[in-house]
ModelCIF file with pLDDT and N, C-alpha, C, O atoms, coordinates in Angstrom:
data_MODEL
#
_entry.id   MODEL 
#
_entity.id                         1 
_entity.type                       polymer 
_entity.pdbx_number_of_molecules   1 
#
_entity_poly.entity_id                      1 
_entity_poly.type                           'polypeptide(L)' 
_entity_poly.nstd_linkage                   no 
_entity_poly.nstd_monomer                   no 
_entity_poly.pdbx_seq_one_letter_code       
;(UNK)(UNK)(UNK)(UNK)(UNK)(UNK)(UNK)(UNK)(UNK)(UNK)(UNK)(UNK)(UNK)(UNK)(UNK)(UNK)
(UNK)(UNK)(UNK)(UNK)(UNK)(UNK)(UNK)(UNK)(UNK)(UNK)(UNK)(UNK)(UNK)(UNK)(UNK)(UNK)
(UNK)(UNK)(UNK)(UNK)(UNK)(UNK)(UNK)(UNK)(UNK)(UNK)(UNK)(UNK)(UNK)(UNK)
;
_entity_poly.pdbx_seq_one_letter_code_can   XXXXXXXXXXXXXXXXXXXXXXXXXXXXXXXXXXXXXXXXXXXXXX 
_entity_poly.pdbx_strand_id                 A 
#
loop_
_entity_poly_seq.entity_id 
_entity_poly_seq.num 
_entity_poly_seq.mon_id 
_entity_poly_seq.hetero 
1 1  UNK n 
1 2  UNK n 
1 3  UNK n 
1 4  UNK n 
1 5  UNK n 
1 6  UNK n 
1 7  UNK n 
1 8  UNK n 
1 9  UNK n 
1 10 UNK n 
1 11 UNK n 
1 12 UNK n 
1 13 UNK n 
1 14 UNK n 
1 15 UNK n 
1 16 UNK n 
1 17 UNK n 
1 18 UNK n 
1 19 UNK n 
1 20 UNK n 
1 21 UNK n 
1 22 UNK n 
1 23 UNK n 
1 24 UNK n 
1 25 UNK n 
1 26 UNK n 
1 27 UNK n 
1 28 UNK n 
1 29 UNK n 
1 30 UNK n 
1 31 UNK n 
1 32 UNK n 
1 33 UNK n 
1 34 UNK n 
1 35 UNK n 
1 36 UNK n 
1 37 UNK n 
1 38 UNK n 
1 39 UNK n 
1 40 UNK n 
1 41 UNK n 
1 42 UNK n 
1 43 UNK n 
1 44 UNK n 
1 45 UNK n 
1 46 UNK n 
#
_struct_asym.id          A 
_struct_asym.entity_id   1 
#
loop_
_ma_qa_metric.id 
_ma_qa_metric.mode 
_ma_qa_metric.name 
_ma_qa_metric.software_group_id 
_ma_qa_metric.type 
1 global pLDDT . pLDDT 
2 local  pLDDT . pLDDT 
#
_ma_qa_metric_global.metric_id      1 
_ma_qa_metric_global.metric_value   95.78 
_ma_qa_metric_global.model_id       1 
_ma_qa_metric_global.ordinal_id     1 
#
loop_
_ma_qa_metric_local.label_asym_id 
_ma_qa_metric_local.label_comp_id 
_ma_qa_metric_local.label_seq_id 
_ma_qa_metric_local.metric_id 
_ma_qa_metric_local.metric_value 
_ma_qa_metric_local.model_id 
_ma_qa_metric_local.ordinal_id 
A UNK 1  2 98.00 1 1  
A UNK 2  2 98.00 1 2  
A UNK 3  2 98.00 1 3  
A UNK 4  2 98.00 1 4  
A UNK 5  2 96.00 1 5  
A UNK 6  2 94.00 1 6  
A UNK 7  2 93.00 1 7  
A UNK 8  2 93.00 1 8  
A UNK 9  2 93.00 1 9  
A UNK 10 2 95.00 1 10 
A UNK 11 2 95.00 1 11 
A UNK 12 2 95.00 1 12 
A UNK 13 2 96.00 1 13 
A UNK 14 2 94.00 1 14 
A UNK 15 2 96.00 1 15 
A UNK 16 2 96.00 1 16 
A UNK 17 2 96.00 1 17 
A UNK 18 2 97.00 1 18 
A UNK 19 2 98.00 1 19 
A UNK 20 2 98.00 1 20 
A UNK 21 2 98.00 1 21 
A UNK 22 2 98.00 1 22 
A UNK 23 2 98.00 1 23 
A UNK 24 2 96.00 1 24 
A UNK 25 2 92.00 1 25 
A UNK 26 2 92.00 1 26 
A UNK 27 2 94.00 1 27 
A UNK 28 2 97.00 1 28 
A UNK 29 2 98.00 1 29 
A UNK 30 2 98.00 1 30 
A UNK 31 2 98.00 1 31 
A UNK 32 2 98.00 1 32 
A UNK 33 2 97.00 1 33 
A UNK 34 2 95.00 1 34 
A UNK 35 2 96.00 1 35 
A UNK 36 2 94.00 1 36 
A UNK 37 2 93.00 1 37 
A UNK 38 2 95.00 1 38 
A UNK 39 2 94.00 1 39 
A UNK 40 2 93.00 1 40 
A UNK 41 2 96.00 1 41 
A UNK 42 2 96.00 1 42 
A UNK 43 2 95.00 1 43 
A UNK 44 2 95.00 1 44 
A UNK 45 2 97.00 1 45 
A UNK 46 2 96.00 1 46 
#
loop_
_atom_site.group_PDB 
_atom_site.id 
_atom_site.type_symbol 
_atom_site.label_atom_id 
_atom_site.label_alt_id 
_atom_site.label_comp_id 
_atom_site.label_asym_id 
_atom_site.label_entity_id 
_atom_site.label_seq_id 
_atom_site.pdbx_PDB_ins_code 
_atom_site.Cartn_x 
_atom_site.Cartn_y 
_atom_site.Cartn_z 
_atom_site.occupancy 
_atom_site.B_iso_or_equiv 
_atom_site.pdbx_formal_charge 
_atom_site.auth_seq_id 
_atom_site.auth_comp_id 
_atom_site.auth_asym_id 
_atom_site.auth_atom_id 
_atom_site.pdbx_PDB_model_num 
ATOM 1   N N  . UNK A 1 1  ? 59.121 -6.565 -32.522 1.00 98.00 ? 1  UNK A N  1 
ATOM 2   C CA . UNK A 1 1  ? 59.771 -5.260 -32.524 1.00 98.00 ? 1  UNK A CA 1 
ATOM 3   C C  . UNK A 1 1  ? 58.753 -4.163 -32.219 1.00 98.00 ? 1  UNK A C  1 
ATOM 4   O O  . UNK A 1 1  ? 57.641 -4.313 -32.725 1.00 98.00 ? 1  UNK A O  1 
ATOM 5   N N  . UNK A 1 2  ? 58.997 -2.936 -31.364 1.00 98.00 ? 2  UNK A N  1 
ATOM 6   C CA . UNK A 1 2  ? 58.327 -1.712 -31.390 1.00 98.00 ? 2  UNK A CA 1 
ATOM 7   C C  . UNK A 1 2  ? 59.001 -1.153 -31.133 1.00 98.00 ? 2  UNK A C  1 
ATOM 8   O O  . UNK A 1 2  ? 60.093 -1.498 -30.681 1.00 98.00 ? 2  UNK A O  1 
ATOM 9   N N  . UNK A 1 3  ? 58.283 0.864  -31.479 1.00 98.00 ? 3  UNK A N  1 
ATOM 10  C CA . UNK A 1 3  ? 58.751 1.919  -31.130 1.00 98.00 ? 3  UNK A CA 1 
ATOM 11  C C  . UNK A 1 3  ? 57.999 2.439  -30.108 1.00 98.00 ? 3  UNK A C  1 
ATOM 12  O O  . UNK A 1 3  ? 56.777 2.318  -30.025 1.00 98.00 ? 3  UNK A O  1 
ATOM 13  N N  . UNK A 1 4  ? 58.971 3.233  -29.035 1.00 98.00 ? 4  UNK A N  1 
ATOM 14  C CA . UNK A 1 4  ? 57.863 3.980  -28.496 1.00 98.00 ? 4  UNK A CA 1 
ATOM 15  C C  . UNK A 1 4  ? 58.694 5.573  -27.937 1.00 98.00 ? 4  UNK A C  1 
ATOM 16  O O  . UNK A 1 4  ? 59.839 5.954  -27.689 1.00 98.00 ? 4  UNK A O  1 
ATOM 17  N N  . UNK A 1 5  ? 57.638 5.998  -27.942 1.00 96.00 ? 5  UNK A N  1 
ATOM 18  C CA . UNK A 1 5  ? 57.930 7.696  -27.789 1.00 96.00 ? 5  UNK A CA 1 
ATOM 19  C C  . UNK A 1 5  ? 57.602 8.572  -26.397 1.00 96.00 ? 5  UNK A C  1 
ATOM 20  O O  . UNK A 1 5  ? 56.505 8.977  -26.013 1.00 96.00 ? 5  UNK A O  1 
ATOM 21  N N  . UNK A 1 6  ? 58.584 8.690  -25.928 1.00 94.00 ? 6  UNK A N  1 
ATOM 22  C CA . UNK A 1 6  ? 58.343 9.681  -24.573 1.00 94.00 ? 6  UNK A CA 1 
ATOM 23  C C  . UNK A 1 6  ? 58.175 11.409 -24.857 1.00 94.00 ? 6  UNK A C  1 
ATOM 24  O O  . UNK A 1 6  ? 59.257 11.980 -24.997 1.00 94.00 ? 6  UNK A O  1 
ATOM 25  N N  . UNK A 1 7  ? 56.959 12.269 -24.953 1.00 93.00 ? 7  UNK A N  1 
ATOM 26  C CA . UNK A 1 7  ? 57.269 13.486 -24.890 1.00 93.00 ? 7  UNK A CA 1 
ATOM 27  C C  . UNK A 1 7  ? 58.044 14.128 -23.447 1.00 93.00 ? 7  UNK A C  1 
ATOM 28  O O  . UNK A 1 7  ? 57.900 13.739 -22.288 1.00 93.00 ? 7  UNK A O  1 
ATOM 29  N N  . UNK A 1 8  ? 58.956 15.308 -24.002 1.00 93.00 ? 8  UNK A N  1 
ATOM 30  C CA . UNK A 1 8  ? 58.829 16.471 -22.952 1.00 93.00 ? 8  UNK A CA 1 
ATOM 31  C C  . UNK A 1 8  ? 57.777 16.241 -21.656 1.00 93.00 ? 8  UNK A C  1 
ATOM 32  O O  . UNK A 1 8  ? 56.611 15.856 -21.754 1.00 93.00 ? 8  UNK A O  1 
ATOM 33  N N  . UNK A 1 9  ? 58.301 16.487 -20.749 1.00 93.00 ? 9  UNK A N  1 
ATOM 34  C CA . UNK A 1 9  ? 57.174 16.884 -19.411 1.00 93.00 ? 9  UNK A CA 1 
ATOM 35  C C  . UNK A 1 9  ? 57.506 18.157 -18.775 1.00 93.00 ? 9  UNK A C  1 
ATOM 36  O O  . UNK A 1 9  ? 58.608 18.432 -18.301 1.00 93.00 ? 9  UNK A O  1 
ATOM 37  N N  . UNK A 1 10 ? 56.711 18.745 -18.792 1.00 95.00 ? 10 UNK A N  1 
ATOM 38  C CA . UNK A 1 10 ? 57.341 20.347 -17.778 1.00 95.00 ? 10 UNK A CA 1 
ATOM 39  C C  . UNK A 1 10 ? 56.628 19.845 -16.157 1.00 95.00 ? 10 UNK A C  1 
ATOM 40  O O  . UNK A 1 10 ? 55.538 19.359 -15.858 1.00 95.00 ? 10 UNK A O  1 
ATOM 41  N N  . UNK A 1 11 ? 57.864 20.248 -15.333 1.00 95.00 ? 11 UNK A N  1 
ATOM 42  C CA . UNK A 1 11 ? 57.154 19.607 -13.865 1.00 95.00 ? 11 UNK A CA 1 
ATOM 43  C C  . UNK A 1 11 ? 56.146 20.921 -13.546 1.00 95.00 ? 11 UNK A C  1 
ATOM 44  O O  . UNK A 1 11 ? 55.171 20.833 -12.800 1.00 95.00 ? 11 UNK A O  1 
ATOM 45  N N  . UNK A 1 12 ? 56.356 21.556 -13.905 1.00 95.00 ? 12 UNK A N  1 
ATOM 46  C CA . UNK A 1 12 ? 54.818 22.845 -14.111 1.00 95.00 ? 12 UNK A CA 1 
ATOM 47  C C  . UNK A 1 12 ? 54.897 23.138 -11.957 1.00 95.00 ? 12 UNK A C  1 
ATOM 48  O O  . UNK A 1 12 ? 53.981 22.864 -11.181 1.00 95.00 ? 12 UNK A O  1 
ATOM 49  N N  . UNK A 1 13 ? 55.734 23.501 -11.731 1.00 96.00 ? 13 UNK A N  1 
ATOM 50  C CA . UNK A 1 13 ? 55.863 23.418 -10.141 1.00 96.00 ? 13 UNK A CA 1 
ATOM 51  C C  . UNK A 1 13 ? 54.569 25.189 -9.788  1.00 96.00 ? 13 UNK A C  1 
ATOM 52  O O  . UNK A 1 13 ? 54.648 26.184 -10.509 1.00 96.00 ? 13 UNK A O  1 
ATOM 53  N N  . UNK A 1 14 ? 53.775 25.101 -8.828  1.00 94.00 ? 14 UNK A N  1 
ATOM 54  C CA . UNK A 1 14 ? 53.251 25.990 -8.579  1.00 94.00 ? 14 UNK A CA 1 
ATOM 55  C C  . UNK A 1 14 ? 53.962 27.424 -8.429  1.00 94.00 ? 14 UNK A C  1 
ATOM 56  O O  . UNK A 1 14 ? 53.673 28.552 -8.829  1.00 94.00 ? 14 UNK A O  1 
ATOM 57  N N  . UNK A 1 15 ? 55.305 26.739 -7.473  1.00 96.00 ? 15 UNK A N  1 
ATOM 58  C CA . UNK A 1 15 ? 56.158 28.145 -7.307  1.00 96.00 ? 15 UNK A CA 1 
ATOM 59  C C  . UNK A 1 15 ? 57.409 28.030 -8.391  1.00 96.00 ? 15 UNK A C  1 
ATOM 60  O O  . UNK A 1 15 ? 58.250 27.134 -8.444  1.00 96.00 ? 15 UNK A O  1 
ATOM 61  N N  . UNK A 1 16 ? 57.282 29.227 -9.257  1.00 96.00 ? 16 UNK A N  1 
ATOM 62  C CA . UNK A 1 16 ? 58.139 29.197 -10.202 1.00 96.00 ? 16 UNK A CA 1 
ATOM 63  C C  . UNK A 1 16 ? 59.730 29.019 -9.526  1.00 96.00 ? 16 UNK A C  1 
ATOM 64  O O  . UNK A 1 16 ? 59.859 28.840 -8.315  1.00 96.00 ? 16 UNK A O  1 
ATOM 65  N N  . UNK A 1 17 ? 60.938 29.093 -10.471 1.00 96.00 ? 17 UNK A N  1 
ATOM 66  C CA . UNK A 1 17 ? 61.973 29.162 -10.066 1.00 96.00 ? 17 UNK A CA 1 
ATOM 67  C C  . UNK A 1 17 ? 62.472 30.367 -9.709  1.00 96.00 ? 17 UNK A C  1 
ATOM 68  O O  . UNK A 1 17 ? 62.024 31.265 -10.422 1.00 96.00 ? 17 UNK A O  1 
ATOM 69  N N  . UNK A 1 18 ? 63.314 30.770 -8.783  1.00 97.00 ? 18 UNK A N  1 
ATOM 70  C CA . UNK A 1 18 ? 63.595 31.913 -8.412  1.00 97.00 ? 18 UNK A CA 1 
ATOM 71  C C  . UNK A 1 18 ? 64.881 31.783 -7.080  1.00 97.00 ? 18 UNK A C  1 
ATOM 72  O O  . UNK A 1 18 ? 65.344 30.864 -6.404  1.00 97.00 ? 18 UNK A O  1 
ATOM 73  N N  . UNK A 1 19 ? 65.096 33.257 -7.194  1.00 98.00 ? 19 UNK A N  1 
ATOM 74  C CA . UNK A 1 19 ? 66.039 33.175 -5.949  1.00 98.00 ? 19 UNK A CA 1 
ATOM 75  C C  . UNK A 1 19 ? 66.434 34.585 -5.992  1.00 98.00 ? 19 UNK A C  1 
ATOM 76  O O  . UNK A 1 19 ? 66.664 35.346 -6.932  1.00 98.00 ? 19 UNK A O  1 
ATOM 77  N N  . UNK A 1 20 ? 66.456 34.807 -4.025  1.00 98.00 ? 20 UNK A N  1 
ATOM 78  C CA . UNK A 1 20 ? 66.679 36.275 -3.918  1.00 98.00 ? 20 UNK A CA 1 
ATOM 79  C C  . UNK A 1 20 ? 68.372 36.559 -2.929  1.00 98.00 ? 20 UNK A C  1 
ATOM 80  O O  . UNK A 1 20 ? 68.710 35.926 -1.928  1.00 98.00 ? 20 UNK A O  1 
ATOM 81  N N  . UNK A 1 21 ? 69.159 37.666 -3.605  1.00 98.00 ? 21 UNK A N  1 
ATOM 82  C CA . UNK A 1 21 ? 70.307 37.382 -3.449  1.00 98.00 ? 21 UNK A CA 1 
ATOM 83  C C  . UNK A 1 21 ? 70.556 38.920 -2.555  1.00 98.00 ? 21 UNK A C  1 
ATOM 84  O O  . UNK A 1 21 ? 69.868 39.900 -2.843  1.00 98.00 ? 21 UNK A O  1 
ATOM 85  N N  . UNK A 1 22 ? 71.517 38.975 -1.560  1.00 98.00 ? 22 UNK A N  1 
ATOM 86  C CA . UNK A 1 22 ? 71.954 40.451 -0.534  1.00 98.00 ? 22 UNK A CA 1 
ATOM 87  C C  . UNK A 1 22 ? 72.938 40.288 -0.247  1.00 98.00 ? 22 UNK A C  1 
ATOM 88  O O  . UNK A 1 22 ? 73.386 39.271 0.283   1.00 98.00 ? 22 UNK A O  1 
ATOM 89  N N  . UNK A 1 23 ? 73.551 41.340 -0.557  1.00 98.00 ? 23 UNK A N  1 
ATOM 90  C CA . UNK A 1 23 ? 74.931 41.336 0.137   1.00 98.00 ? 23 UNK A CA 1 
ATOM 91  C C  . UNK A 1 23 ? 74.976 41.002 1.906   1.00 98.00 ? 23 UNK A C  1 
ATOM 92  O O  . UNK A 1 23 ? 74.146 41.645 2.549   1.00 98.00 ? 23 UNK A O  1 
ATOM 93  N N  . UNK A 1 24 ? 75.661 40.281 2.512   1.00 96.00 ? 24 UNK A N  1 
ATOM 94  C CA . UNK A 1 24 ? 75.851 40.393 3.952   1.00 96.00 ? 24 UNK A CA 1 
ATOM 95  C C  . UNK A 1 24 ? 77.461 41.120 4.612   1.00 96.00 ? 24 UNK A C  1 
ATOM 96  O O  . UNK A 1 24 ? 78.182 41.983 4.111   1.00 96.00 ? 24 UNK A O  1 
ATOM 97  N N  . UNK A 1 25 ? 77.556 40.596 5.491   1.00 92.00 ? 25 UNK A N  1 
ATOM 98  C CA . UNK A 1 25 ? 79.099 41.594 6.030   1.00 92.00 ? 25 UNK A CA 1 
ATOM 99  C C  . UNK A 1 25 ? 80.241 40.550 5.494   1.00 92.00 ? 25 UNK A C  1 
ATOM 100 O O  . UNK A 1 25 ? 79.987 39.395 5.152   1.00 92.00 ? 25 UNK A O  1 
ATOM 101 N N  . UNK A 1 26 ? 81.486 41.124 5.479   1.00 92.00 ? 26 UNK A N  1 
ATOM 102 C CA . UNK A 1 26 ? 82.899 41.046 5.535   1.00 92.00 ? 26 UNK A CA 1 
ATOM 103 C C  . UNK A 1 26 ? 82.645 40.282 4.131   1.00 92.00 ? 26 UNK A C  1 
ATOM 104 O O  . UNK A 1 26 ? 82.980 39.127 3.868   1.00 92.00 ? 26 UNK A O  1 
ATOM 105 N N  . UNK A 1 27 ? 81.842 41.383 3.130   1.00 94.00 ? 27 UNK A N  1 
ATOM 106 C CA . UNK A 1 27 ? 81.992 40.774 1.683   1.00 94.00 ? 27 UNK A CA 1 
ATOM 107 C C  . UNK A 1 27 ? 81.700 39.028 1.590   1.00 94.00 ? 27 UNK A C  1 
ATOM 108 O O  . UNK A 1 27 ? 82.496 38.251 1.063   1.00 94.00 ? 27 UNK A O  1 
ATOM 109 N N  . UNK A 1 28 ? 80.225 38.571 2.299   1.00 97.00 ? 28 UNK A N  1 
ATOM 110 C CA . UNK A 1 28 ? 79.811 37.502 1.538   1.00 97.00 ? 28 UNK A CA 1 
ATOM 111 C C  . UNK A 1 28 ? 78.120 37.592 1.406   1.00 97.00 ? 28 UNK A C  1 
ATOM 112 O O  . UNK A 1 28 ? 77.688 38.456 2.168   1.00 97.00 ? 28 UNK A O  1 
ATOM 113 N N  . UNK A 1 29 ? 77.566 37.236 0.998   1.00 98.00 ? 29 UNK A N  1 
ATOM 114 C CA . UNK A 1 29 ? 76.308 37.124 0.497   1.00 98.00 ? 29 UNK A CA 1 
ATOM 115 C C  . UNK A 1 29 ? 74.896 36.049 0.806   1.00 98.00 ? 29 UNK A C  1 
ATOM 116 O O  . UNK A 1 29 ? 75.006 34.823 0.836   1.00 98.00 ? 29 UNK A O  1 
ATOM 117 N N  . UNK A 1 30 ? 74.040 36.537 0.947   1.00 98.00 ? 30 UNK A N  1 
ATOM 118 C CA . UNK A 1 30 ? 72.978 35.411 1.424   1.00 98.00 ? 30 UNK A CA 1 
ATOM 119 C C  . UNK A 1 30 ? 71.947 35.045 -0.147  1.00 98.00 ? 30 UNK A C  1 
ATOM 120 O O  . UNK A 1 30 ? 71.634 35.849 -1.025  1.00 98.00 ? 30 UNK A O  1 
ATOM 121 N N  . UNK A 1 31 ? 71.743 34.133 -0.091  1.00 98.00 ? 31 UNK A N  1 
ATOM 122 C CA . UNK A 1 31 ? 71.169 33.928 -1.121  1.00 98.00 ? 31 UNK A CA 1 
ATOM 123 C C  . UNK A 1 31 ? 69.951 32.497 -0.716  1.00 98.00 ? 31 UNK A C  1 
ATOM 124 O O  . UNK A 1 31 ? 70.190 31.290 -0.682  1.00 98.00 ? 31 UNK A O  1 
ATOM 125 N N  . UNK A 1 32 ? 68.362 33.395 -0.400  1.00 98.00 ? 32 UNK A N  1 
ATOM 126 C CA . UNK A 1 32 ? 67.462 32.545 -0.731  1.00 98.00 ? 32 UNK A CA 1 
ATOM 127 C C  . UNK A 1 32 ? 66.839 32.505 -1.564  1.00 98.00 ? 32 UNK A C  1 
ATOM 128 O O  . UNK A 1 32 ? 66.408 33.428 -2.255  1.00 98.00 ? 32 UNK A O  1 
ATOM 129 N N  . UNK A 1 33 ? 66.571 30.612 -1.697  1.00 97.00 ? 33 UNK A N  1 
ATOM 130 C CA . UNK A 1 33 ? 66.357 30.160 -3.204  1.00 97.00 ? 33 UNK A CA 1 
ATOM 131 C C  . UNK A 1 33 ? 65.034 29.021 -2.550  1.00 97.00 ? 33 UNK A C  1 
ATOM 132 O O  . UNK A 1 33 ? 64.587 28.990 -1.404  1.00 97.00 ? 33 UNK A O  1 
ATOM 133 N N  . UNK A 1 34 ? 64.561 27.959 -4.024  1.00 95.00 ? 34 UNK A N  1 
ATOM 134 C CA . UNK A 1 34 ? 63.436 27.749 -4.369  1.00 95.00 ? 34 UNK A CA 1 
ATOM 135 C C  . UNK A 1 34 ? 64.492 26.381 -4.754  1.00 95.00 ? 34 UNK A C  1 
ATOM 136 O O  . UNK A 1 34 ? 63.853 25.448 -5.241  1.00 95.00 ? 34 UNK A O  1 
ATOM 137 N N  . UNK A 1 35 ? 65.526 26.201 -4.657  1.00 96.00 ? 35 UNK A N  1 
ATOM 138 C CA . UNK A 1 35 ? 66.210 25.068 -5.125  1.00 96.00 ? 35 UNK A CA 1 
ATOM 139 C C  . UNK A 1 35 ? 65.837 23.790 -4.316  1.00 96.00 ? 35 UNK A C  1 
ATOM 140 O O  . UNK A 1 35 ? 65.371 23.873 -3.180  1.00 96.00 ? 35 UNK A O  1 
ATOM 141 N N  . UNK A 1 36 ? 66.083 22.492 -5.006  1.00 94.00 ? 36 UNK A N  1 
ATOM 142 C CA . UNK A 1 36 ? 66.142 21.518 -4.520  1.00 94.00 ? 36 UNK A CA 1 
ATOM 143 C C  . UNK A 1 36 ? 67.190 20.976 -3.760  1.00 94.00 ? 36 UNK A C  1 
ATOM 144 O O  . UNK A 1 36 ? 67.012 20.237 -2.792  1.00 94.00 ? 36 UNK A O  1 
ATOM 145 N N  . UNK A 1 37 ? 68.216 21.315 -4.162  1.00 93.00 ? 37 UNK A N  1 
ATOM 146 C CA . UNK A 1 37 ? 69.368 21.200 -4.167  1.00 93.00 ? 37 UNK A CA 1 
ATOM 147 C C  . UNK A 1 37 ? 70.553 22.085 -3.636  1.00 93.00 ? 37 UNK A C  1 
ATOM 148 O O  . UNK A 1 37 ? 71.640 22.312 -4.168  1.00 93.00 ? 37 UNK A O  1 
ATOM 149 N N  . UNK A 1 38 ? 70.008 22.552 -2.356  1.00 95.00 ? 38 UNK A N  1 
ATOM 150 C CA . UNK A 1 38 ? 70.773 23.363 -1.843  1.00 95.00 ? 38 UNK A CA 1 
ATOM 151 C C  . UNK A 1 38 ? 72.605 23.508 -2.187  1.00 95.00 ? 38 UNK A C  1 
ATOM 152 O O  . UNK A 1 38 ? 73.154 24.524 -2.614  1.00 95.00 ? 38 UNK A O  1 
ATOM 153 N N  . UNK A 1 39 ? 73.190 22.361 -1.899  1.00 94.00 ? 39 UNK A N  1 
ATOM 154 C CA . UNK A 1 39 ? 74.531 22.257 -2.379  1.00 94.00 ? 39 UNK A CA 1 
ATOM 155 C C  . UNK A 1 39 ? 75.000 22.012 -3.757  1.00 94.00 ? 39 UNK A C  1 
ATOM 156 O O  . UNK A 1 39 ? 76.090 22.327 -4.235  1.00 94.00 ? 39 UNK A O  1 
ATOM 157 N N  . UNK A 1 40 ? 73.862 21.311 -4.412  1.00 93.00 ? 40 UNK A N  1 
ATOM 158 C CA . UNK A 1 40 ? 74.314 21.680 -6.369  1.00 93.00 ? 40 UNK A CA 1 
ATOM 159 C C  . UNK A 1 40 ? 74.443 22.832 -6.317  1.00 93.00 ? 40 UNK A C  1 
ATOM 160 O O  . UNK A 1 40 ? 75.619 23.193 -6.305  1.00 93.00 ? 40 UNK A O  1 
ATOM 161 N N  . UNK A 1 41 ? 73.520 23.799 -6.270  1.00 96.00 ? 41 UNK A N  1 
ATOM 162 C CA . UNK A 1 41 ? 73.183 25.497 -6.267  1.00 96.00 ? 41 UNK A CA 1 
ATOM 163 C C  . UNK A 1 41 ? 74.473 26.067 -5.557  1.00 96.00 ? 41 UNK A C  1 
ATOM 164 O O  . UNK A 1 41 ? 75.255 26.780 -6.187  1.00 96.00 ? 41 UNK A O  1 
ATOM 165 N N  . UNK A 1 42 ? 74.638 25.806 -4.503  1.00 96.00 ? 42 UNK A N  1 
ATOM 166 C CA . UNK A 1 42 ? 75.935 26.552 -4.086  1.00 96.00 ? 42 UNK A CA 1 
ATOM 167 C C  . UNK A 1 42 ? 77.398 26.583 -4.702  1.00 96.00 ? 42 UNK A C  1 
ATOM 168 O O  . UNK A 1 42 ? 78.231 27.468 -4.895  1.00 96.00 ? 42 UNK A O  1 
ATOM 169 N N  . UNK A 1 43 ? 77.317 24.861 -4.979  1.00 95.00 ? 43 UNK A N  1 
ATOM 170 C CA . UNK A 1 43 ? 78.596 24.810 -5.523  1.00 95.00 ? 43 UNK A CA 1 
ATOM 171 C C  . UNK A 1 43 ? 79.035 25.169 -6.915  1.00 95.00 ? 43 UNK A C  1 
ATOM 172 O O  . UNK A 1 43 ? 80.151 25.365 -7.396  1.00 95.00 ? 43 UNK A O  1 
ATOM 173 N N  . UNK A 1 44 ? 77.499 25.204 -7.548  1.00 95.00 ? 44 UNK A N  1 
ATOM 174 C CA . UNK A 1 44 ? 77.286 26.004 -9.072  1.00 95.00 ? 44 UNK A CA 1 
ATOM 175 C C  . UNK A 1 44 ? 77.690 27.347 -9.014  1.00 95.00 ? 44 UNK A C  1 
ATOM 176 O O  . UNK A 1 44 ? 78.314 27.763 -9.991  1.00 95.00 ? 44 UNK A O  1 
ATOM 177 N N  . UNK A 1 45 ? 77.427 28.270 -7.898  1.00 97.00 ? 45 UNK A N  1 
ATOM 178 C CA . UNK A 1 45 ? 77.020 29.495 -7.875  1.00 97.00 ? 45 UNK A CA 1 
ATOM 179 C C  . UNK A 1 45 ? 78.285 29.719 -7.471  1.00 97.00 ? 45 UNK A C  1 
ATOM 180 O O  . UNK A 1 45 ? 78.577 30.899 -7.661  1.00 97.00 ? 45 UNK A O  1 
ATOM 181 N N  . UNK A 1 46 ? 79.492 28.856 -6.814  1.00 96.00 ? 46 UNK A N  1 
ATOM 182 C CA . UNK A 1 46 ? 80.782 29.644 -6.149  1.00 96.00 ? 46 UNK A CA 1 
ATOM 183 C C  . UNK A 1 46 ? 81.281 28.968 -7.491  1.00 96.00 ? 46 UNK A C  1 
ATOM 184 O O  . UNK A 1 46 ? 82.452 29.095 -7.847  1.00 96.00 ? 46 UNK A O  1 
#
């Protein structure tokens, strides 16, 4: 029998998280980001 223990890891990424958001025409919006996940993020964000 054993135990074993995984700590926390922070992926400690150089470029923090972020994202910069503007209105564009006929009321929709541009939004660049730092995501991995371009379409998680979008489909989160609509």
């Amino acid at each position: 029998e054993g135990r074993y223990q995984m700590s926390p890891i922070e992926q400690a990424p150089i470029e923090t998280c972020g994202a910069i958001a503007a209105p564009e025409q006929n009321g929709r919006f541009v939004c660049y980001t730092s995501t991995q996940a371009l379409f998680f993020s979008l489909g989160t964000s609509a």
